[in-house]
Protein backbone atom coordinates (compact mmCIF):
# COMPACT_ATOMS: atom_id res chain seq x y z
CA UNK A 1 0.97 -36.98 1.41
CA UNK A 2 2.46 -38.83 -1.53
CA UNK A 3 1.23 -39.67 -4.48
CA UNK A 4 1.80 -43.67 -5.22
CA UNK A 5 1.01 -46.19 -8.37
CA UNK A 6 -1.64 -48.41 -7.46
CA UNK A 7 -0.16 -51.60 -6.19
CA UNK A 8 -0.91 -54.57 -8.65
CA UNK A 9 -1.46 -56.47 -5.46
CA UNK A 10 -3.48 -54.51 -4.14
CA UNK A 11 -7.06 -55.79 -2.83
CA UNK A 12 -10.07 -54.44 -0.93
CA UNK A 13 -10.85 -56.39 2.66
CA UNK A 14 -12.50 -59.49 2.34
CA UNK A 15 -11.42 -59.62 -1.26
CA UNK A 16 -9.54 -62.82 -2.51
CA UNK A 17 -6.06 -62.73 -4.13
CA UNK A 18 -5.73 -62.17 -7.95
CA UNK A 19 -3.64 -65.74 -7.87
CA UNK A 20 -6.93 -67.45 -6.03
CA UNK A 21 -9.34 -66.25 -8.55
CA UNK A 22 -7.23 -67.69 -11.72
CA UNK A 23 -6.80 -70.99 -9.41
CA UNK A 24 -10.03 -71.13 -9.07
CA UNK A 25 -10.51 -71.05 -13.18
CA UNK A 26 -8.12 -73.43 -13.70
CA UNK A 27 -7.19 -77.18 -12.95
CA UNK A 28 -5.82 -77.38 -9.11
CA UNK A 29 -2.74 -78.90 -9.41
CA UNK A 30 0.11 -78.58 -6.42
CA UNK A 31 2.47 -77.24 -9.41
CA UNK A 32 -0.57 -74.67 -10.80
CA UNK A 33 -0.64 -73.34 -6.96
CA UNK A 34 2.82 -72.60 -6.44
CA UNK A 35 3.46 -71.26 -9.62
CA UNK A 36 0.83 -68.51 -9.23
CA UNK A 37 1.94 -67.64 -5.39
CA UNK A 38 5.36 -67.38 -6.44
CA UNK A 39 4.37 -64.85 -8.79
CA UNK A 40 2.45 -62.77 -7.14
CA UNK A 41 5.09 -62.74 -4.50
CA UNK A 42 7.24 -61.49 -7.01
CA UNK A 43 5.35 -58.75 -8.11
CA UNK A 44 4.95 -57.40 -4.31
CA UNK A 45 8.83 -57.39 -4.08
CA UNK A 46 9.31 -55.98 -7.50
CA UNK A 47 6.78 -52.93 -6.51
CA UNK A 48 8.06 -52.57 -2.88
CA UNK A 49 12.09 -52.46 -4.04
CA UNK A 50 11.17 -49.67 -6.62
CA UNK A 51 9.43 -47.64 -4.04
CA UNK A 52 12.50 -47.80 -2.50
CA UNK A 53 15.01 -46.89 -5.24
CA UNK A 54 13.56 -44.67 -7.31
CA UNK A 55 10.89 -43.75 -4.68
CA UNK A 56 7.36 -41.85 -4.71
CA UNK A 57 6.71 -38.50 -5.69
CA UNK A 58 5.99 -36.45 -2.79
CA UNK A 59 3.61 -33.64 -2.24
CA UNK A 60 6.55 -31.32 -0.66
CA UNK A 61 9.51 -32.98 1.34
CA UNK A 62 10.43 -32.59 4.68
CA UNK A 63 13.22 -29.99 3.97
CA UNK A 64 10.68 -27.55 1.80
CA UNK A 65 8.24 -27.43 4.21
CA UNK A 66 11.26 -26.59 6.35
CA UNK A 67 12.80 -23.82 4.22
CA UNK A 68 9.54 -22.41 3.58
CA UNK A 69 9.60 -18.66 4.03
CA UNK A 70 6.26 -17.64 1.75
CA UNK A 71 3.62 -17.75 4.37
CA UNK A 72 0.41 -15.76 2.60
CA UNK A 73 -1.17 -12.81 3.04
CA UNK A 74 -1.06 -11.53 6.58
CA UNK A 75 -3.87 -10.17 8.57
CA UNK A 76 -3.96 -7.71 10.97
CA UNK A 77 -5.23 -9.72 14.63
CA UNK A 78 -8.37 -8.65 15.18
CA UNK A 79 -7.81 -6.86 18.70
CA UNK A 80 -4.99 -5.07 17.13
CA UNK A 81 -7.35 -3.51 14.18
CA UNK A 82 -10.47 -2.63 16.29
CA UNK A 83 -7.51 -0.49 19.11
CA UNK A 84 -6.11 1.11 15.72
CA UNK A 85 -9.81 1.96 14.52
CA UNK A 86 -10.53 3.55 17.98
CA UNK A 87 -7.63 5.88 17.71
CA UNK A 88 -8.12 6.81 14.21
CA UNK A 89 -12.20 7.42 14.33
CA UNK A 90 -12.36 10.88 15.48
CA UNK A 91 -9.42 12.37 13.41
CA UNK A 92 -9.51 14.50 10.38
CA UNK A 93 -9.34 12.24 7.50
CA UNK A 94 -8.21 14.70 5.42
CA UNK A 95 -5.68 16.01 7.33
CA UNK A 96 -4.47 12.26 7.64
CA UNK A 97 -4.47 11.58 3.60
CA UNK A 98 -2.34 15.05 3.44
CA UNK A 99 0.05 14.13 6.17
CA UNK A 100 0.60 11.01 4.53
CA UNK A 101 1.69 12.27 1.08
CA UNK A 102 4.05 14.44 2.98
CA UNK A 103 5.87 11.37 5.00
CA UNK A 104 5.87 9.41 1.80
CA UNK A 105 7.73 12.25 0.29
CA UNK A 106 10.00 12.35 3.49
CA UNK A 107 10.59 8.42 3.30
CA UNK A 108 11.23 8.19 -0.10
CA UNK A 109 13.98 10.70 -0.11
CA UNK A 110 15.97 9.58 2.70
CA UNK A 111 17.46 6.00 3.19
CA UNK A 112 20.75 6.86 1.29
CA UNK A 113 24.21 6.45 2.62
CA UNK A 114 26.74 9.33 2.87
CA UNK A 115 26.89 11.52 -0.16
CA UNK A 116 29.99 11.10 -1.87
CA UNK A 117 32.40 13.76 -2.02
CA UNK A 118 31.79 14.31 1.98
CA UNK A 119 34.18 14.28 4.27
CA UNK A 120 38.42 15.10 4.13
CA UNK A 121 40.91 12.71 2.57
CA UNK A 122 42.11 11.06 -0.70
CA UNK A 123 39.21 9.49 -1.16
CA UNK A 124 36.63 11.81 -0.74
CA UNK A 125 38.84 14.35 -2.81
CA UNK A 126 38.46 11.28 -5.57
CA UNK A 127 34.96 11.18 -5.24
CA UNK A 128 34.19 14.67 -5.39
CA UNK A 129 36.40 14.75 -8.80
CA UNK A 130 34.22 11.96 -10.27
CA UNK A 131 31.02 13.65 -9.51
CA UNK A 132 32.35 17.18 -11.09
CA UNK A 133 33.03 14.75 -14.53
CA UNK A 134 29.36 13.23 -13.79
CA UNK A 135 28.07 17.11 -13.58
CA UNK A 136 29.89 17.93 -16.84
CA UNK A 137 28.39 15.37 -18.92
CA UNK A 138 24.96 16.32 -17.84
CA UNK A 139 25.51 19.39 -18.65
CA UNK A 140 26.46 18.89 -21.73
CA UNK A 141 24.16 16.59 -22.37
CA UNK A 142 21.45 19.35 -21.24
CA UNK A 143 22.95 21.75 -23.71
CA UNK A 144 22.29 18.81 -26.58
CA UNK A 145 18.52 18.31 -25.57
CA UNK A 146 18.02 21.98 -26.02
CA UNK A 147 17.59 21.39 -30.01
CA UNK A 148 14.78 19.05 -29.16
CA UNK A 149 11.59 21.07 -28.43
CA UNK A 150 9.12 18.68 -25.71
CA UNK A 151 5.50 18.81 -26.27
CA UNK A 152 3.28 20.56 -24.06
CA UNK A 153 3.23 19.13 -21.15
CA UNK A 154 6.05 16.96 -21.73
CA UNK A 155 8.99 16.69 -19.54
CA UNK A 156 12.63 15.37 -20.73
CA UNK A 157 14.09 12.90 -18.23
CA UNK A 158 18.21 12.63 -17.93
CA UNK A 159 19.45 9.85 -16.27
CA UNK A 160 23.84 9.49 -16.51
CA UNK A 161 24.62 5.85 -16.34
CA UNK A 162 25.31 4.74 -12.86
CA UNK A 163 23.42 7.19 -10.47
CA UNK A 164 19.08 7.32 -10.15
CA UNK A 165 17.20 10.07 -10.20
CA UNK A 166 15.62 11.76 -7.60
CA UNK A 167 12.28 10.89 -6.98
CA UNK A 168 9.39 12.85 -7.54
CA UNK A 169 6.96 14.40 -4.72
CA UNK A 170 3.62 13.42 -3.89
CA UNK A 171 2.34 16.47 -2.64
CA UNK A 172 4.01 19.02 -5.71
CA UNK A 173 4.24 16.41 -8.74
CA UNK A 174 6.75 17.30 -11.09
CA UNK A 175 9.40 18.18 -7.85
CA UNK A 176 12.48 16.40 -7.61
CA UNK A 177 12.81 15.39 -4.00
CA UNK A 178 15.76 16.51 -1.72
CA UNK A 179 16.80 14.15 1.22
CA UNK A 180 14.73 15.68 4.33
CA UNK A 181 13.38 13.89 6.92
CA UNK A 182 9.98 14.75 9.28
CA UNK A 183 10.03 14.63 13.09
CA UNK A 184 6.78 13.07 14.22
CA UNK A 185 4.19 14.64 16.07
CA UNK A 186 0.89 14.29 16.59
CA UNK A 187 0.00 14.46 12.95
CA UNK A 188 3.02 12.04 11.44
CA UNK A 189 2.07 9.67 13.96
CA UNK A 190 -1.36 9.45 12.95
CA UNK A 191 -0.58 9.13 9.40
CA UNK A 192 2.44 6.65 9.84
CA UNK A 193 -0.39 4.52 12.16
CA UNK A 194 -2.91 4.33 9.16
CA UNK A 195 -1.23 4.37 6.45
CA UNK A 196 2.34 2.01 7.32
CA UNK A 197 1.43 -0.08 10.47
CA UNK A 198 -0.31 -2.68 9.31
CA UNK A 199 2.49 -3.41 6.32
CA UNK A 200 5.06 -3.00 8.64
CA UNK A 201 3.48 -5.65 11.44
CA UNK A 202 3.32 -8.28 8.52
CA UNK A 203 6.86 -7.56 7.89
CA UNK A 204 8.15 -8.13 11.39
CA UNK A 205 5.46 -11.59 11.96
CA UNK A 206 7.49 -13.20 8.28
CA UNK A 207 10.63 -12.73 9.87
CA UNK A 208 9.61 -13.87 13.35
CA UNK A 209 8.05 -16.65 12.15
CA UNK A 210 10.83 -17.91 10.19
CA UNK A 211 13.37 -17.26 13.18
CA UNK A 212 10.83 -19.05 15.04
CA UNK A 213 11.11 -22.31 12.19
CA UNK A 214 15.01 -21.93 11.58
CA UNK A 215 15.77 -22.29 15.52
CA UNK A 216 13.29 -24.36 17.25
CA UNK A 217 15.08 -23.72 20.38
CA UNK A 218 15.06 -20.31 20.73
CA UNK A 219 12.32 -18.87 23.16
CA UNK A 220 12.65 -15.36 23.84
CA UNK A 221 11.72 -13.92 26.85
CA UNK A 222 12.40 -9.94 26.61
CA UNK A 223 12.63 -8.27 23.58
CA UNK A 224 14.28 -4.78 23.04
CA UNK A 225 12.73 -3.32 19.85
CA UNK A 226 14.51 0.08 18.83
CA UNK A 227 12.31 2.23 16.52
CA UNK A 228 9.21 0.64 17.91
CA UNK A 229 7.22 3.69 16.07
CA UNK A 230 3.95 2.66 17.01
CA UNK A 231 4.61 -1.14 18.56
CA UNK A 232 4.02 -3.44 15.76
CA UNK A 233 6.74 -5.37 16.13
CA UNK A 234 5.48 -5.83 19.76
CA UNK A 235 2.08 -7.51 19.09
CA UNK A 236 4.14 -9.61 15.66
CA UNK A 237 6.19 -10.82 18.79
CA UNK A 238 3.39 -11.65 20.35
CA UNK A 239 1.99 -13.78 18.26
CA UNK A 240 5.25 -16.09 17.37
CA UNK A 241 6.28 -16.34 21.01
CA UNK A 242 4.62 -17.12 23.91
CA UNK A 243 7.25 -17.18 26.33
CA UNK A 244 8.16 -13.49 26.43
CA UNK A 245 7.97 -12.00 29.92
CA UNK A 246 9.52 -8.44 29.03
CA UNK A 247 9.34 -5.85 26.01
CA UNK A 248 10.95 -2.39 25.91
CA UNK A 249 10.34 -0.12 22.75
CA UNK A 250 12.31 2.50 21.92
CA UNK A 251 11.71 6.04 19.47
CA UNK A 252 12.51 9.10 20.01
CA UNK A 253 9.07 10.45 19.29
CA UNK A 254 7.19 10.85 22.13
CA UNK A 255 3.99 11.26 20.05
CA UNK A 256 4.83 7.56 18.59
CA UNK A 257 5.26 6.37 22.22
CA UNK A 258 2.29 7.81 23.71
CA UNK A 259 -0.02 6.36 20.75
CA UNK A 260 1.83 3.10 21.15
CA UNK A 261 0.67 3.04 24.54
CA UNK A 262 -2.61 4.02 23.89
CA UNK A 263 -2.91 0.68 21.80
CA UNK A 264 -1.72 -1.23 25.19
CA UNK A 265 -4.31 -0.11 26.67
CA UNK A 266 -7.23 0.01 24.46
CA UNK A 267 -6.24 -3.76 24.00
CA UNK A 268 -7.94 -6.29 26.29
CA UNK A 269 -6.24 -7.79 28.98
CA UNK A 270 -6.97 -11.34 27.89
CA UNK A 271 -5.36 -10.63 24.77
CA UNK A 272 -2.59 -9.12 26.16
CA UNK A 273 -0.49 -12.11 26.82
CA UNK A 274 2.99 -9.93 27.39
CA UNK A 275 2.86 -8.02 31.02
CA UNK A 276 5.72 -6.41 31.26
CA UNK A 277 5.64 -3.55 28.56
CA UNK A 278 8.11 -0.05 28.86
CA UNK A 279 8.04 2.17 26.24
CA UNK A 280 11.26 4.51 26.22
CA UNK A 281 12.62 7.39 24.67
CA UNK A 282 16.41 7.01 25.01
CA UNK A 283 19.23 3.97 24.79
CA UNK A 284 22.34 3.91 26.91
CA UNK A 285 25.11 1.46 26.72
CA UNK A 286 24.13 -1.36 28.72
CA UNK A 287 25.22 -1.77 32.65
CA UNK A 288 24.55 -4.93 33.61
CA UNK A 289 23.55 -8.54 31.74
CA UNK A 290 19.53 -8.13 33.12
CA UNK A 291 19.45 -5.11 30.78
CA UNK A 292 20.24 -7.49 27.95
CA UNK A 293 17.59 -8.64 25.81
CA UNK A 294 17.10 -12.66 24.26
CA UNK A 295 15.91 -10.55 21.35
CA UNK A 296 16.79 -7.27 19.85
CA UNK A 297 15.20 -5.89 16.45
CA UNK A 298 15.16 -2.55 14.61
CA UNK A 299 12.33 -2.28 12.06
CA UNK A 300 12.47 0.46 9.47
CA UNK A 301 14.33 2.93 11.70
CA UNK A 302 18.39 2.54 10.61
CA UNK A 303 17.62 4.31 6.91
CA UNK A 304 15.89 7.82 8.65
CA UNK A 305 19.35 8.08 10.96
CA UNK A 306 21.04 10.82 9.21
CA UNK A 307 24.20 9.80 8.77
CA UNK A 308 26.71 6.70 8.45
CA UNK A 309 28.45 7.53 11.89
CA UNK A 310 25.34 7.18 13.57
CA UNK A 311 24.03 4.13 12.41
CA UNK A 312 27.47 2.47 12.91
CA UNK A 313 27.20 3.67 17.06
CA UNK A 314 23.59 2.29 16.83
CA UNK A 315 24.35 -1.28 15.51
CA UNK A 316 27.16 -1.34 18.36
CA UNK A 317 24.55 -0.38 20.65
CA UNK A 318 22.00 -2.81 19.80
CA UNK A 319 24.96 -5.58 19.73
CA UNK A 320 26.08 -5.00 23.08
CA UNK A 321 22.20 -5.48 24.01
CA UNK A 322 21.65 -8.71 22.72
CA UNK A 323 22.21 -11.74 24.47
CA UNK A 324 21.22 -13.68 21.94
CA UNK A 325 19.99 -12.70 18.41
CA UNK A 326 19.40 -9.06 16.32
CA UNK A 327 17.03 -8.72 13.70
CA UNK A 328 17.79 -5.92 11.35
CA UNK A 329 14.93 -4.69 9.23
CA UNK A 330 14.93 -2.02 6.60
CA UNK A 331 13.26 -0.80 3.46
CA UNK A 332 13.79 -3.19 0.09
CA UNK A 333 15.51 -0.50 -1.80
CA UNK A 334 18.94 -0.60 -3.37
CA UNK A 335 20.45 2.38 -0.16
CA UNK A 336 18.23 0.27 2.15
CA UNK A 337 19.49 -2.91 1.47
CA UNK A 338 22.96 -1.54 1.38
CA UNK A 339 22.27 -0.36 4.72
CA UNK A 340 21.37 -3.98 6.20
CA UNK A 341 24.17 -5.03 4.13
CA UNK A 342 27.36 -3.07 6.04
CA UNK A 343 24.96 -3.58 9.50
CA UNK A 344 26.11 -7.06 8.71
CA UNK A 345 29.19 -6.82 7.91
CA UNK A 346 29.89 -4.18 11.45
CA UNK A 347 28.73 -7.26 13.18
CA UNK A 348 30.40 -10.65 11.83
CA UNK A 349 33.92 -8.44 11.92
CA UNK A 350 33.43 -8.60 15.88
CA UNK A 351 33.66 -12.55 15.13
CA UNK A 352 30.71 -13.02 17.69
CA UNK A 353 28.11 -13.76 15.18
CA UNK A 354 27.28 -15.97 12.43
CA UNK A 355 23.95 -15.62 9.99
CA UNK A 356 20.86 -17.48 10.33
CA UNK A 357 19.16 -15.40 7.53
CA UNK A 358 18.98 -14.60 4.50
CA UNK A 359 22.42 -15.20 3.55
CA UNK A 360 23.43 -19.07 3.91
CA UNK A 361 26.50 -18.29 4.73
CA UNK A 362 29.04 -15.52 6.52
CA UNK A 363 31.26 -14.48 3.41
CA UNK A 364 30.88 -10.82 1.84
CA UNK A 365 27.70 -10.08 0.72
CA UNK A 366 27.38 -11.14 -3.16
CA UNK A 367 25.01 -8.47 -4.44
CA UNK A 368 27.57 -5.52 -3.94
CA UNK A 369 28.33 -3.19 -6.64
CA UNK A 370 26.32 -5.09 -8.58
CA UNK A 371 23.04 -3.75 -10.25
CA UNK A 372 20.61 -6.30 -8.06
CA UNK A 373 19.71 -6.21 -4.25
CA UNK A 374 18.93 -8.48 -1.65
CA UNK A 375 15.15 -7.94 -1.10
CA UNK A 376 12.32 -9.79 -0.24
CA UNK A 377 8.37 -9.14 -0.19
CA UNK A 378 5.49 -9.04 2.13
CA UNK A 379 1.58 -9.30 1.25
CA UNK A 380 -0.33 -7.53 3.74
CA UNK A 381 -4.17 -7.59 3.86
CA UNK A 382 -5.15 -3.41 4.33
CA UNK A 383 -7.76 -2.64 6.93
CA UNK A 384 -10.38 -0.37 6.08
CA UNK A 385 -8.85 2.63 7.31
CA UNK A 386 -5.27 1.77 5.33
CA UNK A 387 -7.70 1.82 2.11
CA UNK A 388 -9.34 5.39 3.04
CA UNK A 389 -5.85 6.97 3.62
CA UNK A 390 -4.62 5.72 0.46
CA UNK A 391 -7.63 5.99 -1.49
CA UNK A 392 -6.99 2.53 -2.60
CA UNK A 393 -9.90 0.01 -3.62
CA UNK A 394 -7.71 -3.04 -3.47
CA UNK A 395 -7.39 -4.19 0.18
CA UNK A 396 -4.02 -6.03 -0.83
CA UNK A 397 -0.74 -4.73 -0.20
CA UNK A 398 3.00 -5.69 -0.85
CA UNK A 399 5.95 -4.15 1.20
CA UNK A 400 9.56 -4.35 -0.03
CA UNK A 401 12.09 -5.30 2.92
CA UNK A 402 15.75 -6.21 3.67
CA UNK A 403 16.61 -7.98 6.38
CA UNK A 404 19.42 -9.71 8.03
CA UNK A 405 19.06 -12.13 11.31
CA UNK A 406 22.37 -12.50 13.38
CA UNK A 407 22.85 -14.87 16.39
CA UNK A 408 25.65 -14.87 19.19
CA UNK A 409 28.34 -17.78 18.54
CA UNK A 410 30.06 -19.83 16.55
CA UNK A 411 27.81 -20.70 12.88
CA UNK A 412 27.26 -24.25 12.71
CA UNK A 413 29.52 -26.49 10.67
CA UNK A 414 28.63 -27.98 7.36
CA UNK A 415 27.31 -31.83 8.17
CA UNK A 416 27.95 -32.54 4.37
CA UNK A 417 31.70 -31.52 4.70
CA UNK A 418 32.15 -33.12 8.11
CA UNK A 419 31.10 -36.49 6.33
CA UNK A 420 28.38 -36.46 9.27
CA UNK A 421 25.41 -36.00 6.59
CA UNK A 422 26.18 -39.71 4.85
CA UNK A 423 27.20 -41.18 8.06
CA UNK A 424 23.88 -41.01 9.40
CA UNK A 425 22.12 -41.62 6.12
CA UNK A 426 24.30 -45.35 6.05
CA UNK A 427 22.91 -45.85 9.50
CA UNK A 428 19.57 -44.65 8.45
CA UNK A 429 19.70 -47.02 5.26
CA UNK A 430 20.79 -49.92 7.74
CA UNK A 431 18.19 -49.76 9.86
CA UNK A 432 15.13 -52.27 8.94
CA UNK A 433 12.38 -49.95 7.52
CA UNK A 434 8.86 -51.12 8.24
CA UNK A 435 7.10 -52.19 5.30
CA UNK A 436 5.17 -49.28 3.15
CA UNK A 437 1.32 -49.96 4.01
CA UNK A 438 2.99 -49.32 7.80
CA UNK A 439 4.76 -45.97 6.81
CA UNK A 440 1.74 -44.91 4.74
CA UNK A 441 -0.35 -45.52 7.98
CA UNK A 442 1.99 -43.38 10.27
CA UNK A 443 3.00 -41.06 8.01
CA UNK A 444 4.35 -38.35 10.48
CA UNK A 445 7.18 -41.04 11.95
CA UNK A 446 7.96 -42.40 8.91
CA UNK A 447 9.13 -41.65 4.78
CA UNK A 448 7.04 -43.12 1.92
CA UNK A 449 10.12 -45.42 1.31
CA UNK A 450 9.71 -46.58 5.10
CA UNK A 451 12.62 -45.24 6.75
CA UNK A 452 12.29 -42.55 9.93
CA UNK A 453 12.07 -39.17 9.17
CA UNK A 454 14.58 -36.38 9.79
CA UNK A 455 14.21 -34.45 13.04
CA UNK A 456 13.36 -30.85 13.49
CA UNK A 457 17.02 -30.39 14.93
CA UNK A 458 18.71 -32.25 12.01
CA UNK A 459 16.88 -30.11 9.50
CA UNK A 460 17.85 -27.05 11.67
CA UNK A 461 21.52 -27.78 10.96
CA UNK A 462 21.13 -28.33 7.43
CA UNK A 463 19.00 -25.38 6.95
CA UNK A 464 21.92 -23.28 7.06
CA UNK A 465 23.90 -24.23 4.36
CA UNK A 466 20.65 -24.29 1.83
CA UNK A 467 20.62 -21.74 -1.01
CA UNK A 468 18.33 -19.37 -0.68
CA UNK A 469 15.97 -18.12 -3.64
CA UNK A 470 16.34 -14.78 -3.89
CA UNK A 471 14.01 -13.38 -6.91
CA UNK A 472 10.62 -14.86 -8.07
CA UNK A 473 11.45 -18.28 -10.10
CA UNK A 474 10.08 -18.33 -13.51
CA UNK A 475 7.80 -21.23 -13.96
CA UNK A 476 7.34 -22.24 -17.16
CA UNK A 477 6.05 -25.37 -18.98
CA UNK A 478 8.52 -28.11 -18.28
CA UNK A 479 11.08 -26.55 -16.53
CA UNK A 480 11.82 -24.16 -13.20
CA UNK A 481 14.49 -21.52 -13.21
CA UNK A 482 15.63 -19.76 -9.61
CA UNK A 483 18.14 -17.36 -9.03
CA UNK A 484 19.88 -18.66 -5.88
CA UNK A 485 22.39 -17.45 -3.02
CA UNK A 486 24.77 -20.43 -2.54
CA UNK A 487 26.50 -21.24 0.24
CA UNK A 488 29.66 -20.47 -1.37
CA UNK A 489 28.91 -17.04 -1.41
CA UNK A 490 28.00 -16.74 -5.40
CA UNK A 491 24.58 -15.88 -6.98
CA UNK A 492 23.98 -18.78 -9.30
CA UNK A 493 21.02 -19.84 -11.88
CA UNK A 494 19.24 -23.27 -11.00
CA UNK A 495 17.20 -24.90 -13.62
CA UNK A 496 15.12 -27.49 -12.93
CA UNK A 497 13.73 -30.07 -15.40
CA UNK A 498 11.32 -32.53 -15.40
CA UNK A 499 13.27 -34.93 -17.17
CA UNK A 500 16.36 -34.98 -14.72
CA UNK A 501 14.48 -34.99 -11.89
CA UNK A 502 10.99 -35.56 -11.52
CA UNK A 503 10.78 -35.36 -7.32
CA UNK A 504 12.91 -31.75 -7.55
CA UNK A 505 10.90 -30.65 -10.24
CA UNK A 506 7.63 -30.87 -8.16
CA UNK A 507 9.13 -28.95 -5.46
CA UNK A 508 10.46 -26.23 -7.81
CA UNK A 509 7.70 -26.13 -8.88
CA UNK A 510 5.93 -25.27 -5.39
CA UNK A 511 9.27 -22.57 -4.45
CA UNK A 512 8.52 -19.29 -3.89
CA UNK A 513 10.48 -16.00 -3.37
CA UNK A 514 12.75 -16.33 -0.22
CA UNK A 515 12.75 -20.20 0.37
CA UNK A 516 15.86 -22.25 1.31
């Protein structure tokens, strides 16, 4: 919809013309008539040429709607909650509050790359001298705080410039964390199902759904998913594409496996559109092209591999699977998002690969060494057993992610640089629009201004060199500011005014965090 001044020629049916009304107050004279057409002939071309120029206001363009990533809270399908319920109804809920605490604790301390100082070399000998000066000045900063007494119960925090704390646990407050991870049994799993699933699934539909948007060509039909943990990614999958034939999930827990396939099968087969479903524990290097998949993701799983090494042999892995794109998924903290970051980077140095999302472009990722991340967000509506494991009354939810979406091929050129992007706006502009009652009567064919509207597959091309929002705008009473990933590979701050531009303004104005 748009929203339009009245037309001053406008008139209900049946209703005469404004000029016929005055004629009819005054003297008809052949001049009298003319004169009073004429003008209201005027005015109708007057009104209709500056629609044209200066055009309507819309209610969201056809690109924002098409760079839209916010899509709402998510919800849990209903088949998928009431199989989670039935696995979860019998157990200890106790035990499951207490297991959770303990793989929060184990999740919160991992997701870090290689400590520094590891390893043999120059550098590492460089590092390990910089973290020996780090250790000094704590210490002597230690040795200062000892003239300040703390109150009871109060704890002195040291932070040096340029490193974080550990965090603290859950289950011992007051204990710094070491890096440990948990191997899942029967107890983890059922934790990690309550208590993570249902974020994680809402996680995995956003970025399916806007893969789905971006490339309205692409219809998987097998999908490898590698840390399927308890299959959410499966029934997300599910619910984006309905051409997939084949899924195979992948974890090393065979506790996570055998309580993924439990949810198979407590599922109903008429809800169960995908047939062919394998659930392994092990990936080997693939042997022929039918052990390819159209789609390969990893949700959540690269941070918990232990070390660099083996998340670089597990990226190559997952590359030589895909036939056609790789989702990456991980965690939206600063190590996490690093992560994602180098997955990237492993993968566009093979030249096979170009970026669909978030970044709109291939260059070096602009948030390195740099004190912000690229991280998005995820609102998640918690089921009722979510809210008992996390003795939560809200039954709202937000999960941090990083993410990176990488297809197979050459990355589409820039239609504005090719000259392409005007060329087909002159031979839009020369085309005879249709006059606006028409385009306001068809509006899905047409533009308020009466010309034909973009195509899916034009917008497709030009999605990829749009800047992408990558922190909250601040909204604010006359004016929009976004921080923005160009694609010249710079993070840049866009203001938008009223004044300069009223149509931009509107759709600032609508933007939310993660839209092109």
């Amino acid at each position: 919809m748009w929203i339009n001044p009245p037309a001053p020629f406008a008139q209900s049916p049946g209703e005469k013309p404004a000029w016929e009304e005055r004629l009819e107050k005054s003297d008809k004279q052949p001049e009298v008539i003319q004169s009073l057409a004429s003008l209201d002939k005027c005015i109708e071309d007057i009104y209709t040429q500056s629609l044209r120029t200066s055009g309507p206001i819309l209610r969201g363009t056809d690109e924002v709607r098409f760079g839209r990533k916010y899509i709402g809270m998510v919800e849990l399908p209903r088949y998928l909650s009431k199989a989670m319920d039935g696995l979860l109804e019998h157990a200890d809920k106790r035990q499951i509050r207490a297991d959770y605490l303990r793989l929060m604790d184990a999740l919160r301390s991992t997701g870090q790359v290689t400590p520094t100082g590891k390893g043999k070399g120059n550098k590492a000998a460089k590092e390990r001298v910089e973290q020996r000066d780090k250790d000094k000045a704590r210490d002597e900063l230690l040795d200062e705080l000892k003239l300040f007494k703390p109150l009871p119960g109060e704890r002195i925090q040291v932070v040096i410039p340029g490193s974080r704390p550990p965090p603290e646990s859950l289950v011992k407050p007051g204990t710094r964390l070491k890096p440990h991870t948990l191997e899942y049994g029967v107890a983890e799993t059922l934790a990690y199902l309550a208590a993570m699933a249902p974020a994680t699934y809402g996680v995995a539909y956003n970025i399916l759904q806007e893969l789905s948007t971006r490339i309205p060509g692409f219809k998987p039909q097998s999908v490898l998913d590698f840390g399927c943990g308890t299959g959410s990614v499966l029934w997300a999958a599910q619910e984006t594409f309905v051409d997939i034939e084949k899924y195979q999930g992948i974890d090393i827990s065979e506790e996570m496996l055998m309580c993924a396939e439990n949810i198979v099968s407590s599922v109903p087969d008429q809800d169960r559109r995908i047939k062919g479903i394998e659930f392994l524990r092990y990936l080997a290097p693939p042997t022929n092209e039918q052990s390819k998949a159209d789609l390969v993701i990893t949700s959540f799983a690269l941070s918990e591999l232990p070390t660099d090494d083996i998340r670089k042999t597990t990226i190559e892995t997952l590359w030589q699977y895909t036939r056609d794109t790789l989702v990456i998924v991980d965690r939206g903290t600063p190590d996490a998002a690093r992560i994602v970051s180098e997955a990237r980077d492993l993968i566009l140095d093979t030249k096979q690969a170009h970026t669909v999302a978030p970044f709109p472009n291939d260059l070096p990722d602009p948030t390195k060494d740099t004190p912000v991340w690229m991280y998005f967000s995820q609102r998640v509506q918690r089921p009722m057993f979510t809210m008992k494991t996390k003795h939560s009354k809200s039954n709202m939810e937000d999960l941090s992610y990083s993410y990176v979406v990488l297809r197979r091929g050459k990355r589409p050129e820039n239609p504005v640089l090719l000259g392409k992007s005007s060329v087909d706006s002159q031979q839009q502009q020369q085309q005879p629009p249709v006059s606006i009652s028409e385009a306001q009567s068809n509006p899905d064919k047409y533009l308020p201004t009466g010309y034909l509207r973009k195509t899916k597959e034009q917008l497709a091309s030009e999605a990829y060199f749009w800047p992408r929002i990558i922190l909250p705008p601040f909204k604010r009473k006359g004016h929009v500011t976004a921080e923005v990933c160009t694609v010249d590979g710079r993070i840049e701050r866009w203001v938008f005014t009223k004044s300069h531009n009223k149509q931009a303004y509107r759709d600032a104005r609508k933007a939310c965090w993660g839209d092109l």
